[in-house]
C-alpha atoms as a PDB file:
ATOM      1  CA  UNK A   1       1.592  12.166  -7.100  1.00  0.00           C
ATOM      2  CA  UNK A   2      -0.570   8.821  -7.460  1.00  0.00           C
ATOM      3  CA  UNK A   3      -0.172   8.522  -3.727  1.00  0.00           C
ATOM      4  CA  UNK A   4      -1.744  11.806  -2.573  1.00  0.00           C
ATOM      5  CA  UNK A   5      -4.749  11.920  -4.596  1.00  0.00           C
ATOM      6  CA  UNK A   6      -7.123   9.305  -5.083  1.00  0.00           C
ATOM      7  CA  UNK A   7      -8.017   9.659  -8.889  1.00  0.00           C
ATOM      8  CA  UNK A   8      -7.952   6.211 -10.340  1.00  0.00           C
ATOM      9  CA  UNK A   9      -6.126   5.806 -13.376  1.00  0.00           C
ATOM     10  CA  UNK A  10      -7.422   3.180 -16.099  1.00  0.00           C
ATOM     11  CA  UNK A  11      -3.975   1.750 -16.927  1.00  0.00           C
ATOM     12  CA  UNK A  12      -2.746  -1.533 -18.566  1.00  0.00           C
ATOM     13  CA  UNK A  13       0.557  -2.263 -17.047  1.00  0.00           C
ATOM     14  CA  UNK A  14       2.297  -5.380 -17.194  1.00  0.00           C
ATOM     15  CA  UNK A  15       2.840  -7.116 -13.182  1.00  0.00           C
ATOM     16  CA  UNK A  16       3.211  -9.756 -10.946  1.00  0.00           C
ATOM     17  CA  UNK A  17       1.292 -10.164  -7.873  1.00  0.00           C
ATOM     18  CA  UNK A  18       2.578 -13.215  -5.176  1.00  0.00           C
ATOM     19  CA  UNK A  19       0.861 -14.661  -2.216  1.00  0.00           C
ATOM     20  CA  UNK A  20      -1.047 -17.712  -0.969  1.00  0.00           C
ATOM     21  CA  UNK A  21      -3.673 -19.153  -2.697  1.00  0.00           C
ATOM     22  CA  UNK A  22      -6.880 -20.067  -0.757  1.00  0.00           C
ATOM     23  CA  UNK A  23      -5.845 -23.112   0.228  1.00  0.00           C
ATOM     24  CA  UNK A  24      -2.438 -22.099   1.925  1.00  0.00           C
ATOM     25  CA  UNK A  25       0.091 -22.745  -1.197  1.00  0.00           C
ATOM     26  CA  UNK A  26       2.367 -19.572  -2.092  1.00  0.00           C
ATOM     27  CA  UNK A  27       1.995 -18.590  -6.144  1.00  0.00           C
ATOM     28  CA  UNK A  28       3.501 -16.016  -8.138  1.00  0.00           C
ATOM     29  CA  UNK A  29       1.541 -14.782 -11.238  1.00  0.00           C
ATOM     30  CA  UNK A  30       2.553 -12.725 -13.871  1.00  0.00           C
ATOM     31  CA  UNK A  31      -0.189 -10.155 -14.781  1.00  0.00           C
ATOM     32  CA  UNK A  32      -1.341  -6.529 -15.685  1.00  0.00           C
ATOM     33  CA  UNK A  33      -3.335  -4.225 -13.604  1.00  0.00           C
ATOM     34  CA  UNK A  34      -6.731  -2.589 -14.920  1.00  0.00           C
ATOM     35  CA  UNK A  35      -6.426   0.559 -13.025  1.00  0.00           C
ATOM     36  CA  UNK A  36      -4.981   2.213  -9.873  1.00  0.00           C
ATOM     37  CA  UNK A  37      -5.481   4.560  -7.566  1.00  0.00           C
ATOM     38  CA  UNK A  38      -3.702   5.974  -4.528  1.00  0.00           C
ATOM     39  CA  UNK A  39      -5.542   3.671  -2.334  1.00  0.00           C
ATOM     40  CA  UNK A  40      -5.687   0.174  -4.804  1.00  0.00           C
ATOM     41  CA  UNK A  41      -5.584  -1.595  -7.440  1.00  0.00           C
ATOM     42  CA  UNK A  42      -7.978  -3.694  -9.839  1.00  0.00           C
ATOM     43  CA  UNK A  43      -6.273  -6.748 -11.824  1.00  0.00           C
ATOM     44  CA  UNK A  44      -7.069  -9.823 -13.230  1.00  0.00           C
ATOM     45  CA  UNK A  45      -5.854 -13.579 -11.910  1.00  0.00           C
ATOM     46  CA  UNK A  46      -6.530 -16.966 -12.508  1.00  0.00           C
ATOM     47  CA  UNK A  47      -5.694 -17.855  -9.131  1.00  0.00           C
ATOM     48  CA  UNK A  48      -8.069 -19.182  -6.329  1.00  0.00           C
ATOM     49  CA  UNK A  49      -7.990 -16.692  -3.857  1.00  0.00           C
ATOM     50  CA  UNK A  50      -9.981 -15.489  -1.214  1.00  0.00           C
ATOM     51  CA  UNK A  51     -10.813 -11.943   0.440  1.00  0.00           C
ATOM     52  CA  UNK A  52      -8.029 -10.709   2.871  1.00  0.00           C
ATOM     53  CA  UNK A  53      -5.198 -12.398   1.823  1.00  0.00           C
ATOM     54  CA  UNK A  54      -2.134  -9.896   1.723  1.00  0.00           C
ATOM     55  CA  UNK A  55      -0.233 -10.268  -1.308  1.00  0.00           C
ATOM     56  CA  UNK A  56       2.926  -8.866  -2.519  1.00  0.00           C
ATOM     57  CA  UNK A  57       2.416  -6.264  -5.421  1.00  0.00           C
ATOM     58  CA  UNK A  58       5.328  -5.469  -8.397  1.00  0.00           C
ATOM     59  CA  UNK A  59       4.338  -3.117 -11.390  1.00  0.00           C
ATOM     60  CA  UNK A  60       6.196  -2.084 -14.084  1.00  0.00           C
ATOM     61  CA  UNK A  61       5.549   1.674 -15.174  1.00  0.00           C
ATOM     62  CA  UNK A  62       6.383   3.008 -18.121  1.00  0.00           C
ATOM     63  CA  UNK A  63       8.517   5.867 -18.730  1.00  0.00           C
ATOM     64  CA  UNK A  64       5.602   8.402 -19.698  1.00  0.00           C
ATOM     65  CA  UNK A  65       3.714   7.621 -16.770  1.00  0.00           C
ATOM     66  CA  UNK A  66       6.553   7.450 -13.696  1.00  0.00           C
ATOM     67  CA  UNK A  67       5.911  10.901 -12.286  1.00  0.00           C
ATOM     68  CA  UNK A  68       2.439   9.942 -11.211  1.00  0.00           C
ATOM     69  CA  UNK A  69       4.423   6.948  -9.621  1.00  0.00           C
ATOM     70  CA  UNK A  70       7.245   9.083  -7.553  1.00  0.00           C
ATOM     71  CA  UNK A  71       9.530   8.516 -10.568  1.00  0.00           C
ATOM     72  CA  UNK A  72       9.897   4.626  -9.752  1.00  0.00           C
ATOM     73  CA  UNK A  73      10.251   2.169 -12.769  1.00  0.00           C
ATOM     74  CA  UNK A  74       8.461  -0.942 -10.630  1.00  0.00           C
ATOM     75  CA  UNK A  75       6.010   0.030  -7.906  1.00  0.00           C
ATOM     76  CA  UNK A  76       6.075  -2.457  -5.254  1.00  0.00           C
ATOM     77  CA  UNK A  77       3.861  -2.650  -2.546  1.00  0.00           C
ATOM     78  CA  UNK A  78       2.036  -4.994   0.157  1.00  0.00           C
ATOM     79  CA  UNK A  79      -1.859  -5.536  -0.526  1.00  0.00           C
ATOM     80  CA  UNK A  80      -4.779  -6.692   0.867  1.00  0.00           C
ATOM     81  CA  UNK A  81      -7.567  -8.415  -1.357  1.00  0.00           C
ATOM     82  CA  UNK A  82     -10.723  -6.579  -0.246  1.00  0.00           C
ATOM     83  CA  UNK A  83     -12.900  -7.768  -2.901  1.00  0.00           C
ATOM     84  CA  UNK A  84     -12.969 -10.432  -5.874  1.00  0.00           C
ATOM     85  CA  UNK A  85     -15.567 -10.505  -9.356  1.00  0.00           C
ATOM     86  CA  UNK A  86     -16.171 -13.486 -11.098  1.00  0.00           C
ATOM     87  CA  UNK A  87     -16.117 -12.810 -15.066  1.00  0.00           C
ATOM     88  CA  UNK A  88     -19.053 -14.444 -16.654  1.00  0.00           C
ATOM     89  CA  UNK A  89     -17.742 -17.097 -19.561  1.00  0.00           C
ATOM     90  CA  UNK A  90     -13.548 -16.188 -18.450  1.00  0.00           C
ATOM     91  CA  UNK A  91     -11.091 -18.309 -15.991  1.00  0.00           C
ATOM     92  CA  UNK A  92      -9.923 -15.063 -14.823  1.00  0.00           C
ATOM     93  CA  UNK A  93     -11.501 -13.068 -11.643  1.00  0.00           C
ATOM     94  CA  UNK A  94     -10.828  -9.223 -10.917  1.00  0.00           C
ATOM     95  CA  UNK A  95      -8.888  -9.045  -7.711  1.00  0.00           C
ATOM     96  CA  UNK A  96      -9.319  -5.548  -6.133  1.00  0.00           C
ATOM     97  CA  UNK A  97      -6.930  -4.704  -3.541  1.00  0.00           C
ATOM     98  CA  UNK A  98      -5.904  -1.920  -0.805  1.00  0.00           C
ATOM     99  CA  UNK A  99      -2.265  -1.039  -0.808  1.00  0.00           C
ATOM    100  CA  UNK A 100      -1.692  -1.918   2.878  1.00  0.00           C
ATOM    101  CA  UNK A 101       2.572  -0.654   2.630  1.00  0.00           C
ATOM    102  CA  UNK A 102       4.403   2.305   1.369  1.00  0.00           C
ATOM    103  CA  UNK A 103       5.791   1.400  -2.037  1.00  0.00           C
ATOM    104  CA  UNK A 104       9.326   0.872  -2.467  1.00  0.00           C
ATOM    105  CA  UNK A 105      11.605  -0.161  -5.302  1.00  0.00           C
END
């Protein structure tokens, strides 16, 4: 399982992350994940944010790919933002993240 290895997988998966922004306000943004690993997570945002927020994680998987995710059909999980790139001519960073909960559905 995803969970007890940490291999990360380069996946495209449609998402929303949720949070506060770095200056206090609560978003939700609809998204996709780069890749994942047991341990995190790499997406992309257009969002302000700022290293250690905690954000609240929902993925969708896809039917082929669900055993590597316990079988669930939206991972959902707690986060912590532990480091952010800036994308040279884009509006959108790379967030990476540490899953900071046990996913649940």
């Amino acid at each position: 399982a995803l969970t007890e290895r940490k291999q990360r997988l380069s996946l495209r998966l449609p998402g929303a992350v949720s949070g506060d922004d770095a200056l206090g306000r609560a978003f939700v943004e609809h998204t996709h994940c780069l890749n994942v690993s047991g341990g995190g997570i790499l997406f992309e945002s257009g969002e302000k944010l700022l290293v250690g927020t905690r954000l609240k994680l929902r993925i969708e998987i896809p039917e082929q790919l669900r055993k590597h995710f316990g079988d669930r059909e939206v991972w959902q999980t707690g986060a912590v933002i532990t480091r952010l790139e800036a994308m040279e001519g884009q509006s959108v960073i790379r967030v990476g993240a540490r899953f900071v909960d046990e996913p649940h559905n």
